[in-house]
N, C-alpha and C. Protein backbone atom coordinates (compact mmCIF):
# COMPACT_ATOMS: atom_id res chain seq x y z
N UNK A 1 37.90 -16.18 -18.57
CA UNK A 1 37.06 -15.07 -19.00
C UNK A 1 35.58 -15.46 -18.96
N UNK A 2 35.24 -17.14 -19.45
CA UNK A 2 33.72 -16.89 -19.54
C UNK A 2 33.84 -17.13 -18.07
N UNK A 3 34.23 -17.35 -16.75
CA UNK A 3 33.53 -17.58 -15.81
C UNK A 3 33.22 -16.26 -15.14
N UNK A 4 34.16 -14.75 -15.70
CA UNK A 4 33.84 -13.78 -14.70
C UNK A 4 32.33 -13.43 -15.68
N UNK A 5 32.00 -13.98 -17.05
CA UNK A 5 30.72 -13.14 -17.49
C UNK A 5 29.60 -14.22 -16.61
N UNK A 6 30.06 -15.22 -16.49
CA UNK A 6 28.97 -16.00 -15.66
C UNK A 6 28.47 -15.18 -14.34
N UNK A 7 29.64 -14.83 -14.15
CA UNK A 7 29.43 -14.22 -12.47
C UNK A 7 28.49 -12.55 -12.55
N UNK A 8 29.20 -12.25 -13.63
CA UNK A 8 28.48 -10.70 -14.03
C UNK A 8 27.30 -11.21 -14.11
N UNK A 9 26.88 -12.00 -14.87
CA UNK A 9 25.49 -12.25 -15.31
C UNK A 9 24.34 -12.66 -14.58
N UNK A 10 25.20 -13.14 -13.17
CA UNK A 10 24.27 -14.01 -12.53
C UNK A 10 23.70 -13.44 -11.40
N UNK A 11 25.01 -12.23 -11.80
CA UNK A 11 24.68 -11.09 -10.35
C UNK A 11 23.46 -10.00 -10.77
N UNK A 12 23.75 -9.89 -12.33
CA UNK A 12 22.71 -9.17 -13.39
C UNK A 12 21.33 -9.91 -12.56
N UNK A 13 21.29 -11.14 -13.01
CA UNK A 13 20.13 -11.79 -12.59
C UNK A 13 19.58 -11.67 -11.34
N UNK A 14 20.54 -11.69 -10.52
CA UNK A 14 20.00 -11.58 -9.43
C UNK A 14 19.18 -10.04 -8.97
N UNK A 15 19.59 -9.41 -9.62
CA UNK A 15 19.08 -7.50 -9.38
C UNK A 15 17.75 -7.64 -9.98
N UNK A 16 17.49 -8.40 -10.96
CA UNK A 16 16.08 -8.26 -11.78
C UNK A 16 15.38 -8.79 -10.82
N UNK A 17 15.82 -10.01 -10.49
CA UNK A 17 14.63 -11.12 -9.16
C UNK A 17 14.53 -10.24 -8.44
N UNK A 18 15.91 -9.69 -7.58
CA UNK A 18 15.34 -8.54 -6.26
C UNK A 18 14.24 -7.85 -6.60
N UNK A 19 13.98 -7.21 -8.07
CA UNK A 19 13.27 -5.91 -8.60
C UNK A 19 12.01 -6.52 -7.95
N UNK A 20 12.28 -8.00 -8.77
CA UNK A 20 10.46 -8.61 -8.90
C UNK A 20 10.22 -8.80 -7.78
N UNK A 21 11.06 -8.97 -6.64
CA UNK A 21 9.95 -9.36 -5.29
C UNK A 21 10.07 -8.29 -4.72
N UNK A 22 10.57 -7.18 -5.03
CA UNK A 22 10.00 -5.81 -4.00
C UNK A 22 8.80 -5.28 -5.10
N UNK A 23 8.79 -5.61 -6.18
CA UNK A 23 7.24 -5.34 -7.09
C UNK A 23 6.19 -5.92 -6.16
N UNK A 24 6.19 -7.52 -6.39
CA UNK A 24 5.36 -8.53 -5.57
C UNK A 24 5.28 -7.85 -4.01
N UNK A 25 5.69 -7.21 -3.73
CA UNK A 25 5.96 -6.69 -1.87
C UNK A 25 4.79 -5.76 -2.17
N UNK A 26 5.01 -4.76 -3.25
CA UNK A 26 4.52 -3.73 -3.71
C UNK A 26 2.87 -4.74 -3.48
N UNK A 27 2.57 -5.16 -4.54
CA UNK A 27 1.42 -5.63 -4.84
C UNK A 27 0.71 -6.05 -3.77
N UNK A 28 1.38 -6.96 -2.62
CA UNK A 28 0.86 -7.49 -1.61
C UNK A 28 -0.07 -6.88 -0.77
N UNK A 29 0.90 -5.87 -0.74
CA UNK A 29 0.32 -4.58 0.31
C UNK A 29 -0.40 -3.96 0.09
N UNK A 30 -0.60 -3.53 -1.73
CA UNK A 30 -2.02 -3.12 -2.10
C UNK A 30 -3.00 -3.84 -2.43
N UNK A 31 -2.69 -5.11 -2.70
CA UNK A 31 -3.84 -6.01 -2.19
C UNK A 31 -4.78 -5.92 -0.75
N UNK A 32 -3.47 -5.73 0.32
CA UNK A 32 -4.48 -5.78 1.92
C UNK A 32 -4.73 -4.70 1.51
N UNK A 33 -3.99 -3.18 1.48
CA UNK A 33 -5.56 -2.33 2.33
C UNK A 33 -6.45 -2.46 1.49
N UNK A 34 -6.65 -2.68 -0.09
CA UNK A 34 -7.46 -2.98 -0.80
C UNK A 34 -9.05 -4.15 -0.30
N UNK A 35 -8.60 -4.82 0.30
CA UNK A 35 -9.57 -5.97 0.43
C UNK A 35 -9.74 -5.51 2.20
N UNK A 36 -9.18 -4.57 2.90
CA UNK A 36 -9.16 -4.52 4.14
C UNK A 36 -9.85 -3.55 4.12
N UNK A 37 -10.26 -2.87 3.24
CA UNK A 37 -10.78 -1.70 3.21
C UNK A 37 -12.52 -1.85 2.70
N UNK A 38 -12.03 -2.69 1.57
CA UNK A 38 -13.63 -3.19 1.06
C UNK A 38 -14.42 -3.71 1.81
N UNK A 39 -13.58 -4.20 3.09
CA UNK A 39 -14.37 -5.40 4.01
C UNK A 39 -14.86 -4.23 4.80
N UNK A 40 -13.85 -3.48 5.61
CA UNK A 40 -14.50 -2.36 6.56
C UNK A 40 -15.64 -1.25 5.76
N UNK A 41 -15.95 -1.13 4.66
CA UNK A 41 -16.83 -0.63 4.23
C UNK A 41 -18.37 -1.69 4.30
N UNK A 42 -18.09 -2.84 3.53
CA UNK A 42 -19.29 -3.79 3.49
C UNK A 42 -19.76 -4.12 4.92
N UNK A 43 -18.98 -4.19 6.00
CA UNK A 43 -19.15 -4.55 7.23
C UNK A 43 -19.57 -3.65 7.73
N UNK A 44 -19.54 -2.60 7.77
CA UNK A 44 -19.96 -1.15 8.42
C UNK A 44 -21.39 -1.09 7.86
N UNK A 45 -21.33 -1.20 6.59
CA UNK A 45 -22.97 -1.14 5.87
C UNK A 45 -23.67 -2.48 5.79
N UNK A 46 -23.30 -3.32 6.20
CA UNK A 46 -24.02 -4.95 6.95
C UNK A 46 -24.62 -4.11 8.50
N UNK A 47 -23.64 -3.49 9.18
CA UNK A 47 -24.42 -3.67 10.58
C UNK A 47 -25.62 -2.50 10.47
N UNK A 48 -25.15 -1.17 9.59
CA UNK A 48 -26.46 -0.17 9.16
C UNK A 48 -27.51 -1.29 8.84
N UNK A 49 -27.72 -2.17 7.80
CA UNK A 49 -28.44 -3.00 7.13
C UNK A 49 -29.37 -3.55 8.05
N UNK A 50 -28.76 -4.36 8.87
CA UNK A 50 -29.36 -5.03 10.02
C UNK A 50 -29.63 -4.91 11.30
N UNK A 51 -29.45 -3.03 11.15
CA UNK A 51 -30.04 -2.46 12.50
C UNK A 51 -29.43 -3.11 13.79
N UNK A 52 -27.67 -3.58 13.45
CA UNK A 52 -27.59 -3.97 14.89
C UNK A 52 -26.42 -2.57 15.37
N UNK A 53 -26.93 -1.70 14.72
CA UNK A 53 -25.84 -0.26 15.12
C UNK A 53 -26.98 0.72 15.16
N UNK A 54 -27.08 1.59 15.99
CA UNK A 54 -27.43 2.87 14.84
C UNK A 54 -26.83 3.99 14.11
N UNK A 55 -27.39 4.66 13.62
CA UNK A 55 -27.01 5.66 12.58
C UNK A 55 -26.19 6.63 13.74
N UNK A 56 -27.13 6.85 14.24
CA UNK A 56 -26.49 8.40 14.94
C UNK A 56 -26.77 8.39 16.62
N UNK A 57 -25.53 8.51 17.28
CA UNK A 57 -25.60 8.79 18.90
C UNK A 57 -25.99 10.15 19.34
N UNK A 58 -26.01 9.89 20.60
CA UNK A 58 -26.21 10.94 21.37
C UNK A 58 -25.81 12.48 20.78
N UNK A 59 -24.20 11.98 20.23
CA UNK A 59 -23.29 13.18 20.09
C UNK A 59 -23.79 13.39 18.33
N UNK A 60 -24.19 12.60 17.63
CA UNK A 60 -24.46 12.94 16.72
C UNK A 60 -23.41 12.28 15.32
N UNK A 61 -22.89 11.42 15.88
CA UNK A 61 -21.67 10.88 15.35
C UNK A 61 -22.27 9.43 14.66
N UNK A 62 -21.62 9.04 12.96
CA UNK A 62 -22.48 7.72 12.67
C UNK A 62 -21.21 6.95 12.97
N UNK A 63 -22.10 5.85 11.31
CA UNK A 63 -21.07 5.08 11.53
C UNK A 63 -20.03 5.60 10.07
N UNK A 64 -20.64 6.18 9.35
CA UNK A 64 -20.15 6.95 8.06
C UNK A 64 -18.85 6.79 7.89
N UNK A 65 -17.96 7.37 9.21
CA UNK A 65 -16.65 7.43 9.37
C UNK A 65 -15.84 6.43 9.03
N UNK A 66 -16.67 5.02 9.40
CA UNK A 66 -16.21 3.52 9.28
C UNK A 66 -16.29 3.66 7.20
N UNK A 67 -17.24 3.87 6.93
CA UNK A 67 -17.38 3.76 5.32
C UNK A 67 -16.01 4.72 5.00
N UNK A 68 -16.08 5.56 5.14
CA UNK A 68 -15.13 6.86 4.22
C UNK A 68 -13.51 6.17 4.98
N UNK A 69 -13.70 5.65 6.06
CA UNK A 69 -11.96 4.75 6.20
C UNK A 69 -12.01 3.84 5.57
N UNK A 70 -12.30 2.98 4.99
CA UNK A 70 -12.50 2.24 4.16
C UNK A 70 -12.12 2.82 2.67
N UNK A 71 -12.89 3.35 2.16
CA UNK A 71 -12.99 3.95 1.18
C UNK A 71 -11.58 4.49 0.68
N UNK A 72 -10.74 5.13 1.63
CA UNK A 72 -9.76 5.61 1.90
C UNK A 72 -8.36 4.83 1.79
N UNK A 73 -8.79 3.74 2.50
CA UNK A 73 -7.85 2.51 2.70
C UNK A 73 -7.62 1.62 1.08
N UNK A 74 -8.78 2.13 0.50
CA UNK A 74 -8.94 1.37 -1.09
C UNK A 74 -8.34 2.16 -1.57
N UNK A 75 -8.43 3.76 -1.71
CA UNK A 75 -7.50 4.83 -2.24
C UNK A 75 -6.44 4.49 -2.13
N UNK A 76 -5.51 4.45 -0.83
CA UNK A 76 -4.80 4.20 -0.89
C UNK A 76 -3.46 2.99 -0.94
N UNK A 77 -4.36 1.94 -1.21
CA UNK A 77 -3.96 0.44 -1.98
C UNK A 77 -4.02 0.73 -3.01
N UNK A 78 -4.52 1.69 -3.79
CA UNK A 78 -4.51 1.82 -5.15
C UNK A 78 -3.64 2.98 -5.38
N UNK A 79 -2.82 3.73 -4.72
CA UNK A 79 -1.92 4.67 -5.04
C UNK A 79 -0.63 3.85 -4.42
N UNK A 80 -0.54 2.73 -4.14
CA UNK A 80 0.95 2.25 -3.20
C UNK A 80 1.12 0.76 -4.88
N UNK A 81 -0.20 0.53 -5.38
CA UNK A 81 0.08 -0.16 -7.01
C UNK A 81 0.57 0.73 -7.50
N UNK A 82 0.06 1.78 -7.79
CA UNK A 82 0.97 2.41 -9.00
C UNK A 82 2.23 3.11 -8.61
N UNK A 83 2.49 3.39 -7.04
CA UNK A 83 3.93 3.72 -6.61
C UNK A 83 4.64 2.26 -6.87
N UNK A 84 4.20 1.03 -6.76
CA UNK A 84 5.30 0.07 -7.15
C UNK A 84 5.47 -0.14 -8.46
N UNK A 85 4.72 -0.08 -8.96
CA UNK A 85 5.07 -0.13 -10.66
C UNK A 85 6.15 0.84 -11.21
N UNK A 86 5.75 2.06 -10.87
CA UNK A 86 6.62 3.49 -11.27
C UNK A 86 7.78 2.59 -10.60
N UNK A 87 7.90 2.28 -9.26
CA UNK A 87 9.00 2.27 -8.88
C UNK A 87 10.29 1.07 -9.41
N UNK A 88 8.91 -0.23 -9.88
CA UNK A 88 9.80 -1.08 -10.54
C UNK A 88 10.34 -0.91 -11.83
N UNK A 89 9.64 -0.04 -12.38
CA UNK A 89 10.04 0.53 -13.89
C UNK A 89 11.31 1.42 -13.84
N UNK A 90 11.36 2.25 -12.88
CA UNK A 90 12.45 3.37 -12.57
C UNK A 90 13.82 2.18 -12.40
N UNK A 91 13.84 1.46 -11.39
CA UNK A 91 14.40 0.24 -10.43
C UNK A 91 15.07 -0.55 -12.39
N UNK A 92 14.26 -0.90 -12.80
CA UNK A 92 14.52 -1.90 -14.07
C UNK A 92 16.03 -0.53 -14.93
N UNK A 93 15.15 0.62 -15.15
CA UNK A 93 15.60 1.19 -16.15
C UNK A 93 17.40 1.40 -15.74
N UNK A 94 17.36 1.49 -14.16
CA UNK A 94 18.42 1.81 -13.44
C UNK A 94 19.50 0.68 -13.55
N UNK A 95 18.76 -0.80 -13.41
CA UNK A 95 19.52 -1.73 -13.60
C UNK A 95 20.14 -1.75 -14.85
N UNK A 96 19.82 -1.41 -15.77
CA UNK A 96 19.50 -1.92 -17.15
C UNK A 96 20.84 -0.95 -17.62
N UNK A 97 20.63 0.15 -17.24
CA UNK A 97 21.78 1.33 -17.71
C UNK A 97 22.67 1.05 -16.73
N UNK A 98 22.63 0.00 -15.48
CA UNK A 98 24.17 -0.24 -14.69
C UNK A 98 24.10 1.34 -14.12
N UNK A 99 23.05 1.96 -13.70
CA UNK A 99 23.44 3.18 -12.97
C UNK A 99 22.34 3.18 -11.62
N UNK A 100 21.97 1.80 -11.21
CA UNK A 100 21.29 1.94 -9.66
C UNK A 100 21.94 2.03 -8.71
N UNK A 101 21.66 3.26 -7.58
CA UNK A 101 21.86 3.44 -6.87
C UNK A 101 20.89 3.44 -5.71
N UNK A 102 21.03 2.47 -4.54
CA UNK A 102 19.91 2.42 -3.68
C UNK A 102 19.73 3.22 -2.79
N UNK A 103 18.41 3.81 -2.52
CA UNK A 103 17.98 5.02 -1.48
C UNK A 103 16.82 4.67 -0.80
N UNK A 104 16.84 5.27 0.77
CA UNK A 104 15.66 4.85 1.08
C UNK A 104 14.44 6.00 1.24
N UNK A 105 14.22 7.09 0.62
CA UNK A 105 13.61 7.82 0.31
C UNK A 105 12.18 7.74 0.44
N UNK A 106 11.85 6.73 -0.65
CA UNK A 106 10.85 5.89 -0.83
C UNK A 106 10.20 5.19 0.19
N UNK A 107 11.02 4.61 1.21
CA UNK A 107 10.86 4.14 2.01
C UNK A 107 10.48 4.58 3.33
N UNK A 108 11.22 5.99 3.22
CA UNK A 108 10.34 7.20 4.22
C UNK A 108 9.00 7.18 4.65
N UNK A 109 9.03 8.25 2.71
CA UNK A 109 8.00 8.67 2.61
C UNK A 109 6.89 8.00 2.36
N UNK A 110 6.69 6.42 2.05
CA UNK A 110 5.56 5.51 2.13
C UNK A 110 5.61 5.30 3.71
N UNK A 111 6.09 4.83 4.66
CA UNK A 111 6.34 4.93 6.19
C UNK A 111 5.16 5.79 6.38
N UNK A 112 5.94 7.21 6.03
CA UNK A 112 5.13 8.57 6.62
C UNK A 112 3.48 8.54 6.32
N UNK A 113 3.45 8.09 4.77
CA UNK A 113 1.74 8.10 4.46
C UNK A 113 0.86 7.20 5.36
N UNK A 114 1.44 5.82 5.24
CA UNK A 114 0.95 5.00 6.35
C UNK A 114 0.27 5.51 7.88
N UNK A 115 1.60 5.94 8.10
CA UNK A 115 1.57 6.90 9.88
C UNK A 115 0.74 7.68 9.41
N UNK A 116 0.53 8.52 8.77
CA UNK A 116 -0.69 10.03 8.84
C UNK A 116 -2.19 8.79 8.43
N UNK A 117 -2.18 8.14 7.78
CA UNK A 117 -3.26 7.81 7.38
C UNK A 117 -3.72 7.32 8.33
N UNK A 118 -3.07 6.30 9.34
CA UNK A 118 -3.19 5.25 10.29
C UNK A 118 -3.69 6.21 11.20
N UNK A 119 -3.11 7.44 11.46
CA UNK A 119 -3.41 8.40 12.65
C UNK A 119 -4.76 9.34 12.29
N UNK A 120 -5.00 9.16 10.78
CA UNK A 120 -6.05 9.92 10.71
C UNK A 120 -7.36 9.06 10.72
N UNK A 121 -7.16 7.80 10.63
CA UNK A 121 -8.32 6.66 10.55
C UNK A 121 -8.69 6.46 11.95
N UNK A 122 -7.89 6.80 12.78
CA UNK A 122 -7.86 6.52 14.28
C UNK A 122 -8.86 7.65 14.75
N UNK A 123 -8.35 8.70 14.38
CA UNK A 123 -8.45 9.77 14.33
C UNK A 123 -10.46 10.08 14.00
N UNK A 124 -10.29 9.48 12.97
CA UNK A 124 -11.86 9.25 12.26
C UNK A 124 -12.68 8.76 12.75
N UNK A 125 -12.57 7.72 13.34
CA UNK A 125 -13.70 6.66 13.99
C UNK A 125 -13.59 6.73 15.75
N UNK A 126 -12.37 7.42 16.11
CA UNK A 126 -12.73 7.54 17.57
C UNK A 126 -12.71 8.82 18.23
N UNK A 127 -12.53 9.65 17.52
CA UNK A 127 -11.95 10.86 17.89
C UNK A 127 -13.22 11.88 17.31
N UNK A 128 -14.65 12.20 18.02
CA UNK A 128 -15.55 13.35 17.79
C UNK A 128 -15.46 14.34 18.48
């Protein structure tokens, strides 16, 4: 008997660790666009700074676009933290009551934001 609670328990354990490194996955990722984003903003307003760009072409187009993707990219490192948190909290509560069931839903629909964002940043800086 105690070896099947060992086994229950260890399998228990093991669901919490999974939780924590798809949290940590979570975090990672809003770390990059976070710092990938800050950089393409500071870098965009380094080359305004030092006049090795200019403001505005022919067509009338800056570099602005480069700031507000950026900007954007921080938005959304900071909405993919608090989707992992919600999600590790939901994930815990599920374990906890022995009623998780895994879906990839989540997994879609973060996919999908990525793709529109990725296509609209593209979209932003090359596309006037």
């Amino acid at each position: 008997m105690a070896q099947v609670m060992s086994i229950d328990h260890n399998a228990h354990v093991r669901d919490y660790l999974a939780n924590e490194r798809t949290y940590l996955a979570f975090v990672r990722t809003s770390l990059s666009l976070i710092s990938l984003g800050i950089s393409v903003n500071r870098f965009s307003l380094y080359l305004l700074e030092k006049n090795l760009i200019s403001t505005a072409t022919a067509t009338g187009q800056t570099l602005r676009s480069a700031e507000q993707l950026g900007i954007g990219m921080v938005l959304i490192g900071l909405l993919v933290l608090i989707w992992g948190t919600v999600h590790f909290a939901l994930t815990y509560r599920d374990i906890e009551q022995q009623t998780y069931r895994p879906g990839v839903g989540h997994v879609w629909i973060l996919s999908g934001i990525i793709l529109v964002a990725s296509l609209a940043g593209a979209a932003l800086l090359f596309v006037r």
